[in-house]
PDB file of N, CA and C in Angstrom:
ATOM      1  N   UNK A   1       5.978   8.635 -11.685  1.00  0.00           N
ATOM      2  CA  UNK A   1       4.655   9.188 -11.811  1.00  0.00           C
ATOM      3  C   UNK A   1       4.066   9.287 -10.407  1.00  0.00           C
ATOM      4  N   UNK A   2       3.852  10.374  -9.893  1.00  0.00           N
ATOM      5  CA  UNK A   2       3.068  10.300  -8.394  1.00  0.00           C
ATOM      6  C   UNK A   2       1.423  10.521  -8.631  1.00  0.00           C
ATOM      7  N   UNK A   3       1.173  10.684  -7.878  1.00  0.00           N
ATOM      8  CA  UNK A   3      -0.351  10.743  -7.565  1.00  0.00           C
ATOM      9  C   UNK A   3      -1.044  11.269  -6.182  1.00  0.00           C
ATOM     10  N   UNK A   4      -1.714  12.146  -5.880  1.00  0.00           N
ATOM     11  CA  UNK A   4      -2.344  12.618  -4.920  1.00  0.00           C
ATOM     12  C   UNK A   4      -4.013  11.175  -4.814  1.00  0.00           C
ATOM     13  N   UNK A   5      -4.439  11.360  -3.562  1.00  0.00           N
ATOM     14  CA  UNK A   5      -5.729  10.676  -3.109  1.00  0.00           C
ATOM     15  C   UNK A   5      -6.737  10.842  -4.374  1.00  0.00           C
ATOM     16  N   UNK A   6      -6.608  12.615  -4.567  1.00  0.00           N
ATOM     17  CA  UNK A   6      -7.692  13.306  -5.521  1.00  0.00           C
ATOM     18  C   UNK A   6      -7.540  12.654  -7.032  1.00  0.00           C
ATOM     19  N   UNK A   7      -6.638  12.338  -7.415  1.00  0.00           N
ATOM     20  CA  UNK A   7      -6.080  12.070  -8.916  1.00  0.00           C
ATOM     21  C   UNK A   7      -6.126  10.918  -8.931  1.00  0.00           C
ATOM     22  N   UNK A   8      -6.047   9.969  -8.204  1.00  0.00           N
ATOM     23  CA  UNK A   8      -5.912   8.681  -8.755  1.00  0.00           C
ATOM     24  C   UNK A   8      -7.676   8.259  -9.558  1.00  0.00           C
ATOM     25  N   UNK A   9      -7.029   8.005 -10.315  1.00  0.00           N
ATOM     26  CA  UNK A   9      -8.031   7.023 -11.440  1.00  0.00           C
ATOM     27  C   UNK A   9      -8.387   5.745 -10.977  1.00  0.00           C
ATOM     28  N   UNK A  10      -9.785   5.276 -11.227  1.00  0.00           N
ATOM     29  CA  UNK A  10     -10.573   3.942 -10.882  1.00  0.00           C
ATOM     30  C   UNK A  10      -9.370   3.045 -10.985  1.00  0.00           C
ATOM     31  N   UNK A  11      -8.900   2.697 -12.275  1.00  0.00           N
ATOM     32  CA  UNK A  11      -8.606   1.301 -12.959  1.00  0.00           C
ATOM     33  C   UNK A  11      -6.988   1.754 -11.928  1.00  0.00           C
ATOM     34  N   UNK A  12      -6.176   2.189 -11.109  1.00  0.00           N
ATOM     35  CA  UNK A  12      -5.236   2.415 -10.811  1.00  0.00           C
ATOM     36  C   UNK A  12      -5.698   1.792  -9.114  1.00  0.00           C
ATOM     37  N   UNK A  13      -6.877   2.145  -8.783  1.00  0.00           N
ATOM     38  CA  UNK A  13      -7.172   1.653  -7.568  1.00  0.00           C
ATOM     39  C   UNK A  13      -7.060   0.610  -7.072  1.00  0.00           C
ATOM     40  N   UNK A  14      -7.055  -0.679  -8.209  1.00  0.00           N
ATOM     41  CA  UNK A  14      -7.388  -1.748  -8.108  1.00  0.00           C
ATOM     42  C   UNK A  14      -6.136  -2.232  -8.020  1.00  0.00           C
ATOM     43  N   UNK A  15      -5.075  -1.477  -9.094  1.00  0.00           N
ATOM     44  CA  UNK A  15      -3.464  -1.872  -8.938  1.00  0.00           C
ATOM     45  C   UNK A  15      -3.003  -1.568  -7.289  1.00  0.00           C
ATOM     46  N   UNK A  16      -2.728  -0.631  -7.205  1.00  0.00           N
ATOM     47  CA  UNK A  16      -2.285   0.012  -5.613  1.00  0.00           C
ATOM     48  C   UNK A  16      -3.120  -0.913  -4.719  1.00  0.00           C
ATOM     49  N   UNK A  17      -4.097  -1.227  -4.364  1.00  0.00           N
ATOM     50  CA  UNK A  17      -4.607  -2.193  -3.421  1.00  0.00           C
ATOM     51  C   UNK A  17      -3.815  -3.812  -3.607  1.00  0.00           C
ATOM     52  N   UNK A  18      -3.815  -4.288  -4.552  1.00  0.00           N
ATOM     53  CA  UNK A  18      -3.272  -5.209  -5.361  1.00  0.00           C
ATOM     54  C   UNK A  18      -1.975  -4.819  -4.290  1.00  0.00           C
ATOM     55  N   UNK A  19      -0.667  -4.244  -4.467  1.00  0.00           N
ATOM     56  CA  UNK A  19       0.507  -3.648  -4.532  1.00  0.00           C
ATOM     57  C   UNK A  19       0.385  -3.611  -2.457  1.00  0.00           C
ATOM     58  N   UNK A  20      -0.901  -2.946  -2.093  1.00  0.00           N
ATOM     59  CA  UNK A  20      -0.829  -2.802  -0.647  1.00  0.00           C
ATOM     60  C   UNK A  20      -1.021  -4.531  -0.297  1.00  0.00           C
ATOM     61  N   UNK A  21      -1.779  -5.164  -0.425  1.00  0.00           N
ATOM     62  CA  UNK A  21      -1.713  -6.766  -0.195  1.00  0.00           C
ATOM     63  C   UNK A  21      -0.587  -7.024  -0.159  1.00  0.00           C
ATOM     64  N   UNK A  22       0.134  -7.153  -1.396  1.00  0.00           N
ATOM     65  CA  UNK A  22       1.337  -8.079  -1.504  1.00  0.00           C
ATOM     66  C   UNK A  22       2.070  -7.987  -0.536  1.00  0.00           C
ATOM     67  N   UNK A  23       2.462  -8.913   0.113  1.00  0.00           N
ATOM     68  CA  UNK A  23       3.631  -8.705   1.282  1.00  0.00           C
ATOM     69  C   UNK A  23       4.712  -8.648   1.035  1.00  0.00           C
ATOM     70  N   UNK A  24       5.572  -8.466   0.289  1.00  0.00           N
ATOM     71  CA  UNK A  24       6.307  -8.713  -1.311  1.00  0.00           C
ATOM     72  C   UNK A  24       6.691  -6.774  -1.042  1.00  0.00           C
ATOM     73  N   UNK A  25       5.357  -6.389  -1.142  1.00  0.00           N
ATOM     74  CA  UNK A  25       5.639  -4.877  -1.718  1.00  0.00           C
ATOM     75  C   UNK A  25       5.602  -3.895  -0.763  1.00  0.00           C
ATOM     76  N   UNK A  26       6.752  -3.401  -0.523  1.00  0.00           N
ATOM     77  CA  UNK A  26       6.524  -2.359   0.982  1.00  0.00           C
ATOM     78  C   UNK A  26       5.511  -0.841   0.677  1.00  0.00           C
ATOM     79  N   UNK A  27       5.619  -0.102   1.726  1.00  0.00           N
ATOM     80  CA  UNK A  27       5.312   0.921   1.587  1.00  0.00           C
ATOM     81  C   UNK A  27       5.892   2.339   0.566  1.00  0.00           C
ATOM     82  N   UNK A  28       7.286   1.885   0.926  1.00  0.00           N
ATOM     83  CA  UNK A  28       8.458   2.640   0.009  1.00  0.00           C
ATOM     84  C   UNK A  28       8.349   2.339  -1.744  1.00  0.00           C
ATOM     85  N   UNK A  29       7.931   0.959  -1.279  1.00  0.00           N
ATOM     86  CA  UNK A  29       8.033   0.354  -3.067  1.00  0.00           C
ATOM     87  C   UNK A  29       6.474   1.453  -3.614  1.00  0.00           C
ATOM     88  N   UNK A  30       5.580   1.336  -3.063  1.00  0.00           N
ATOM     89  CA  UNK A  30       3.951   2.081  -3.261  1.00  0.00           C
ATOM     90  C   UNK A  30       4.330   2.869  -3.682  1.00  0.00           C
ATOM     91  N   UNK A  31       5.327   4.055  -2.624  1.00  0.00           N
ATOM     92  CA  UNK A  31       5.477   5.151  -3.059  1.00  0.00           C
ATOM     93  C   UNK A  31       6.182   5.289  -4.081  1.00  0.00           C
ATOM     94  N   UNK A  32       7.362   4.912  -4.729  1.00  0.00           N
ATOM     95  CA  UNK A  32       8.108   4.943  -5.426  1.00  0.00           C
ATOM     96  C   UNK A  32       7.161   4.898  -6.855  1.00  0.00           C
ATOM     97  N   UNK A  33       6.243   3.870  -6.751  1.00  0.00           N
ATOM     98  CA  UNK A  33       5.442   3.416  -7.993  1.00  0.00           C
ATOM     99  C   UNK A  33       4.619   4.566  -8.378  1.00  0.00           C
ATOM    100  N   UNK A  34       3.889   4.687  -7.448  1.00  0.00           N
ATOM    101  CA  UNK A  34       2.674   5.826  -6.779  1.00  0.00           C
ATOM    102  C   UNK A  34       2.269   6.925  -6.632  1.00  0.00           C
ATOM    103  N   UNK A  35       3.700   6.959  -5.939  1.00  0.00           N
ATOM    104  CA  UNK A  35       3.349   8.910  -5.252  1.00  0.00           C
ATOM    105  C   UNK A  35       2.828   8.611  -3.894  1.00  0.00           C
ATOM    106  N   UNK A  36       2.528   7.830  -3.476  1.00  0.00           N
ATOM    107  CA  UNK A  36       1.693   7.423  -2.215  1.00  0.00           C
ATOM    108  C   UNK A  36       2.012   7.271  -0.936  1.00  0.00           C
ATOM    109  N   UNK A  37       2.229   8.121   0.421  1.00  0.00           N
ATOM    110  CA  UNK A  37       2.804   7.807   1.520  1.00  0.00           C
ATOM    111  C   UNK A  37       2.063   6.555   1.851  1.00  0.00           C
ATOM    112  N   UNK A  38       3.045   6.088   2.794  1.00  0.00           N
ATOM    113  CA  UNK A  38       2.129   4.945   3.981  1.00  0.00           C
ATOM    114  C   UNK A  38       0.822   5.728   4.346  1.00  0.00           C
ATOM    115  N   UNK A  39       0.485   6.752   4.597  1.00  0.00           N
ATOM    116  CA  UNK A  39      -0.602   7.308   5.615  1.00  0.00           C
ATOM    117  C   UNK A  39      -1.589   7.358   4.227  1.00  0.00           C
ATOM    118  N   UNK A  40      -1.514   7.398   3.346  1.00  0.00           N
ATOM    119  CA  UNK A  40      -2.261   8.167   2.168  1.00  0.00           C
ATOM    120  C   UNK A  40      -2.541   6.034   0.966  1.00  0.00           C
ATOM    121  N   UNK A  41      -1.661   5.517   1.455  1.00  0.00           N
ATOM    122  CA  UNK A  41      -1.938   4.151   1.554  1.00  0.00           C
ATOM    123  C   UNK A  41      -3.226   4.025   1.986  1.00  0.00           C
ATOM    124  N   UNK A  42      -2.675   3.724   3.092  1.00  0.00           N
ATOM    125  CA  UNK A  42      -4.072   3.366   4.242  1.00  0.00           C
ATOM    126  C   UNK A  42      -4.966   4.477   4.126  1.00  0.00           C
ATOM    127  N   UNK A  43      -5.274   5.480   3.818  1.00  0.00           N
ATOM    128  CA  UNK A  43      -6.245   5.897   3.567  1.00  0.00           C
ATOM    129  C   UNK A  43      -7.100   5.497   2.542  1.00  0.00           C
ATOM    130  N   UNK A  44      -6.587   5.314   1.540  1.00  0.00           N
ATOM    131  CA  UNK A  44      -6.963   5.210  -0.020  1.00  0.00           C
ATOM    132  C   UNK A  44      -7.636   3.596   0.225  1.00  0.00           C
ATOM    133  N   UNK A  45      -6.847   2.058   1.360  1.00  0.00           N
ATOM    134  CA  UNK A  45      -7.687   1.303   1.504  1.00  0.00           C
ATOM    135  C   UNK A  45      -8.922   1.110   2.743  1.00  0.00           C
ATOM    136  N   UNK A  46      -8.846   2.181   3.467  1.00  0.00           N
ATOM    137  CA  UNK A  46      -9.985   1.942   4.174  1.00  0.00           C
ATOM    138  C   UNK A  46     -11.083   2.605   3.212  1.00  0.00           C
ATOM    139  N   UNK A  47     -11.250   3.431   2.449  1.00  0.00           N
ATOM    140  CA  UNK A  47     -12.075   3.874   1.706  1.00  0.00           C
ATOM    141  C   UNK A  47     -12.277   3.053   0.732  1.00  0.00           C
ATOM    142  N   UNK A  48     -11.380   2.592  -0.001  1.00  0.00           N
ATOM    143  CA  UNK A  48     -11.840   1.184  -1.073  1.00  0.00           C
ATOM    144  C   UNK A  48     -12.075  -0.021  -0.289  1.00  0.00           C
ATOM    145  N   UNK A  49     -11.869  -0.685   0.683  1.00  0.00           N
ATOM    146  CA  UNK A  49     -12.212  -1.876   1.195  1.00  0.00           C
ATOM    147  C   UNK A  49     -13.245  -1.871   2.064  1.00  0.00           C
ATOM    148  N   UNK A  50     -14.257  -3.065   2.209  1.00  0.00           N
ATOM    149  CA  UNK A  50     -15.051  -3.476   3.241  1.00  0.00           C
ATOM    150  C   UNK A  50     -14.910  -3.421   4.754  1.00  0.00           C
ATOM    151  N   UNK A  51     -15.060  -3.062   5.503  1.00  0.00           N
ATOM    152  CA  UNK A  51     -14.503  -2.734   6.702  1.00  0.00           C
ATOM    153  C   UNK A  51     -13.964  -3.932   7.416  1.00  0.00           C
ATOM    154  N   UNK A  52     -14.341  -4.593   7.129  1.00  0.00           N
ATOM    155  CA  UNK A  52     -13.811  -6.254   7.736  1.00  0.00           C
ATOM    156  C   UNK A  52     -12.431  -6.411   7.375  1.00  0.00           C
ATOM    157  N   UNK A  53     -12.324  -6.446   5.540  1.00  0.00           N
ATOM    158  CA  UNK A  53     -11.335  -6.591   4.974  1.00  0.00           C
ATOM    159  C   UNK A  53     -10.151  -5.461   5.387  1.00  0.00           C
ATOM    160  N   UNK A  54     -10.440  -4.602   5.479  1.00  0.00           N
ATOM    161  CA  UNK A  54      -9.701  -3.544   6.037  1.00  0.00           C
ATOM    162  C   UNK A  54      -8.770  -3.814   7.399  1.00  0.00           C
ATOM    163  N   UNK A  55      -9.745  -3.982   8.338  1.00  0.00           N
ATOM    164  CA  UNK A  55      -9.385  -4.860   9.484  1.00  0.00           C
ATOM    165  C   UNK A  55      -7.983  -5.903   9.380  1.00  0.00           C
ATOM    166  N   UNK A  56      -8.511  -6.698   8.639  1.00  0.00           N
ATOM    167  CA  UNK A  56      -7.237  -7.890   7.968  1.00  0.00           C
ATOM    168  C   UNK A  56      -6.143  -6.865   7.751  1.00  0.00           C
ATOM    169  N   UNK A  57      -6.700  -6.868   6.882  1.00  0.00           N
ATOM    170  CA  UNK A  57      -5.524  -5.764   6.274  1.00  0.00           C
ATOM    171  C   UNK A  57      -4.554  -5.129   6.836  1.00  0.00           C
ATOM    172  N   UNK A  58      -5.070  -4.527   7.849  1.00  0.00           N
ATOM    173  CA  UNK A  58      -4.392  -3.726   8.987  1.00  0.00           C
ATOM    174  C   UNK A  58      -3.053  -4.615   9.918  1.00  0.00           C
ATOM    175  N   UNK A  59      -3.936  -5.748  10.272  1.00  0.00           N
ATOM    176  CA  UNK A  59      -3.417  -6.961  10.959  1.00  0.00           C
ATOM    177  C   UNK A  59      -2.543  -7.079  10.464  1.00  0.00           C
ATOM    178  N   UNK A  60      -2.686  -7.604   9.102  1.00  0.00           N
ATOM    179  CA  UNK A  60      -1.515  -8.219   7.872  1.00  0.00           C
ATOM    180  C   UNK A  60      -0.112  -7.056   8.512  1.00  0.00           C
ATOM    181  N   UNK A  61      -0.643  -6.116   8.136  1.00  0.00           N
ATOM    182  CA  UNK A  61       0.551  -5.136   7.566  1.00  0.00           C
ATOM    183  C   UNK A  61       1.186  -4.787   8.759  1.00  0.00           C
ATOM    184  N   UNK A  62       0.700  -4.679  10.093  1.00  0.00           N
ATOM    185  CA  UNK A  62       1.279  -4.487  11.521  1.00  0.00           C
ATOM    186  C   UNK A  62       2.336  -5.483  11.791  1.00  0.00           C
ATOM    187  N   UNK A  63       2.227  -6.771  11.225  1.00  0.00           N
ATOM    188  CA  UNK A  63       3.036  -7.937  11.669  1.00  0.00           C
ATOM    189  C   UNK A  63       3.748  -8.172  10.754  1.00  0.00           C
ATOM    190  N   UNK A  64       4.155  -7.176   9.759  1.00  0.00           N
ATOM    191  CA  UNK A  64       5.402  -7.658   8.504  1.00  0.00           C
ATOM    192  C   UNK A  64       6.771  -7.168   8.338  1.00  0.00           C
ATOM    193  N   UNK A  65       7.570  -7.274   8.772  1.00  0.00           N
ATOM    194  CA  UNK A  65       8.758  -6.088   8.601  1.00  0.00           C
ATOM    195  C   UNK A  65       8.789  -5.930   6.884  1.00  0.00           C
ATOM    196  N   UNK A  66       8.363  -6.745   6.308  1.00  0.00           N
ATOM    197  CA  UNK A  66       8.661  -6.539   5.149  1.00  0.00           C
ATOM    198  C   UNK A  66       7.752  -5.487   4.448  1.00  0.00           C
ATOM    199  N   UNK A  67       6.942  -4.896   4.899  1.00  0.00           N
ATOM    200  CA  UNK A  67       6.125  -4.021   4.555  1.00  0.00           C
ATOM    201  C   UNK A  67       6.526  -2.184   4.740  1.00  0.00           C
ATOM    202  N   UNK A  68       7.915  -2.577   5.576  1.00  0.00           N
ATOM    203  CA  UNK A  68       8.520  -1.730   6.125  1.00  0.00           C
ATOM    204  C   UNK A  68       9.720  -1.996   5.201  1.00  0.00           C
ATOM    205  N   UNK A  69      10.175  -1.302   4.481  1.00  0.00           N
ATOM    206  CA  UNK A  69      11.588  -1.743   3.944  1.00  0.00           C
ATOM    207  C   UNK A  69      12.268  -1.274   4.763  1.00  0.00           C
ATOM    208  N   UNK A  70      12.471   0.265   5.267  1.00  0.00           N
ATOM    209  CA  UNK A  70      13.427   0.602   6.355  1.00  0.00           C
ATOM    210  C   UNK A  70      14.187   0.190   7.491  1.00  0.00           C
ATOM    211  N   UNK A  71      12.830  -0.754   8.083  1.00  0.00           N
ATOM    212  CA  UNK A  71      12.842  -1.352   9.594  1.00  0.00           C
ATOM    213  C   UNK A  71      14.176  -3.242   8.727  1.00  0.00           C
ATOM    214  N   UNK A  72      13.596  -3.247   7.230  1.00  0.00           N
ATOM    215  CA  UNK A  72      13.920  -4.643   7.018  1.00  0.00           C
ATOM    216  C   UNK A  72      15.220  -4.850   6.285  1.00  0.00           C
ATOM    217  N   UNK A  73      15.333  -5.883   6.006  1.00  0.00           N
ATOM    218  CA  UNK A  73      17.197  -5.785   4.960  1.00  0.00           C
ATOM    219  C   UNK A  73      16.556  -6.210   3.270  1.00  0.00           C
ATOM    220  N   UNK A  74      15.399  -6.614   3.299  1.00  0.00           N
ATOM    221  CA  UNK A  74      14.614  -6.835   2.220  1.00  0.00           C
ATOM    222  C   UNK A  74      13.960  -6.006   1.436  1.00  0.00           C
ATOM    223  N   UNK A  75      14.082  -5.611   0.132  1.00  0.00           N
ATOM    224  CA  UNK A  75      13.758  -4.367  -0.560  1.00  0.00           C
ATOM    225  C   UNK A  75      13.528  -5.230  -1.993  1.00  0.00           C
ATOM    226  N   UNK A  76      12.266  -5.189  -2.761  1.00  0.00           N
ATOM    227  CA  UNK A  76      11.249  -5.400  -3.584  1.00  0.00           C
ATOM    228  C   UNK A  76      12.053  -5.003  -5.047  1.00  0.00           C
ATOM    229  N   UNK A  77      12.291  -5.638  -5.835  1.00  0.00           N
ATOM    230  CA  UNK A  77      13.165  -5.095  -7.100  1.00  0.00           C
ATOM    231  C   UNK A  77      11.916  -4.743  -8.361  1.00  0.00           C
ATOM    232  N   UNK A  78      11.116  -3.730  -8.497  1.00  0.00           N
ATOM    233  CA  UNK A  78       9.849  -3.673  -9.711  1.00  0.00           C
ATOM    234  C   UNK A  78      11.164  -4.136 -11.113  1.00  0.00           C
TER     235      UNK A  78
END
């Protein structure tokens, strides 16, 4: 099931943010679930999150290979 920025539904927002936290869940895994590039990720949470939290966020995800499945040998089994 993919999804564009425009289409996603409220109650789905809360999942995918959920899904961007987890350090657990890469970018690839998002998309796979989603429809969702990395870039369209991070878009979708600077617009749903507090700007602070966002911030974190950012931090978090810069320092994880695992957020990267490509870069990692670790890949997320849904």
């Amino acid at each position: 099931m993919g999804y564009n920025l425009k289409n996603i539904i409220e109650s789905n927002i809360s999942e995918i943010i959920a899904d961007a936290w987890d350090d657990e869940t890469s970018f690839e895994d998002i998309s796979i679930k989603w429809g969702l590039s990395e870039k369209d990720t991070k878009v979708l949470m600077k617009r749903s999150l507090r700007r602070g939290s966002y911030v974190v966020w950012r931090k978090r995800v810069n320092k994880r290979l695992s957020k990267h499945s490509l870069k990692s040998s670790h890949v997320v089994q849904n």
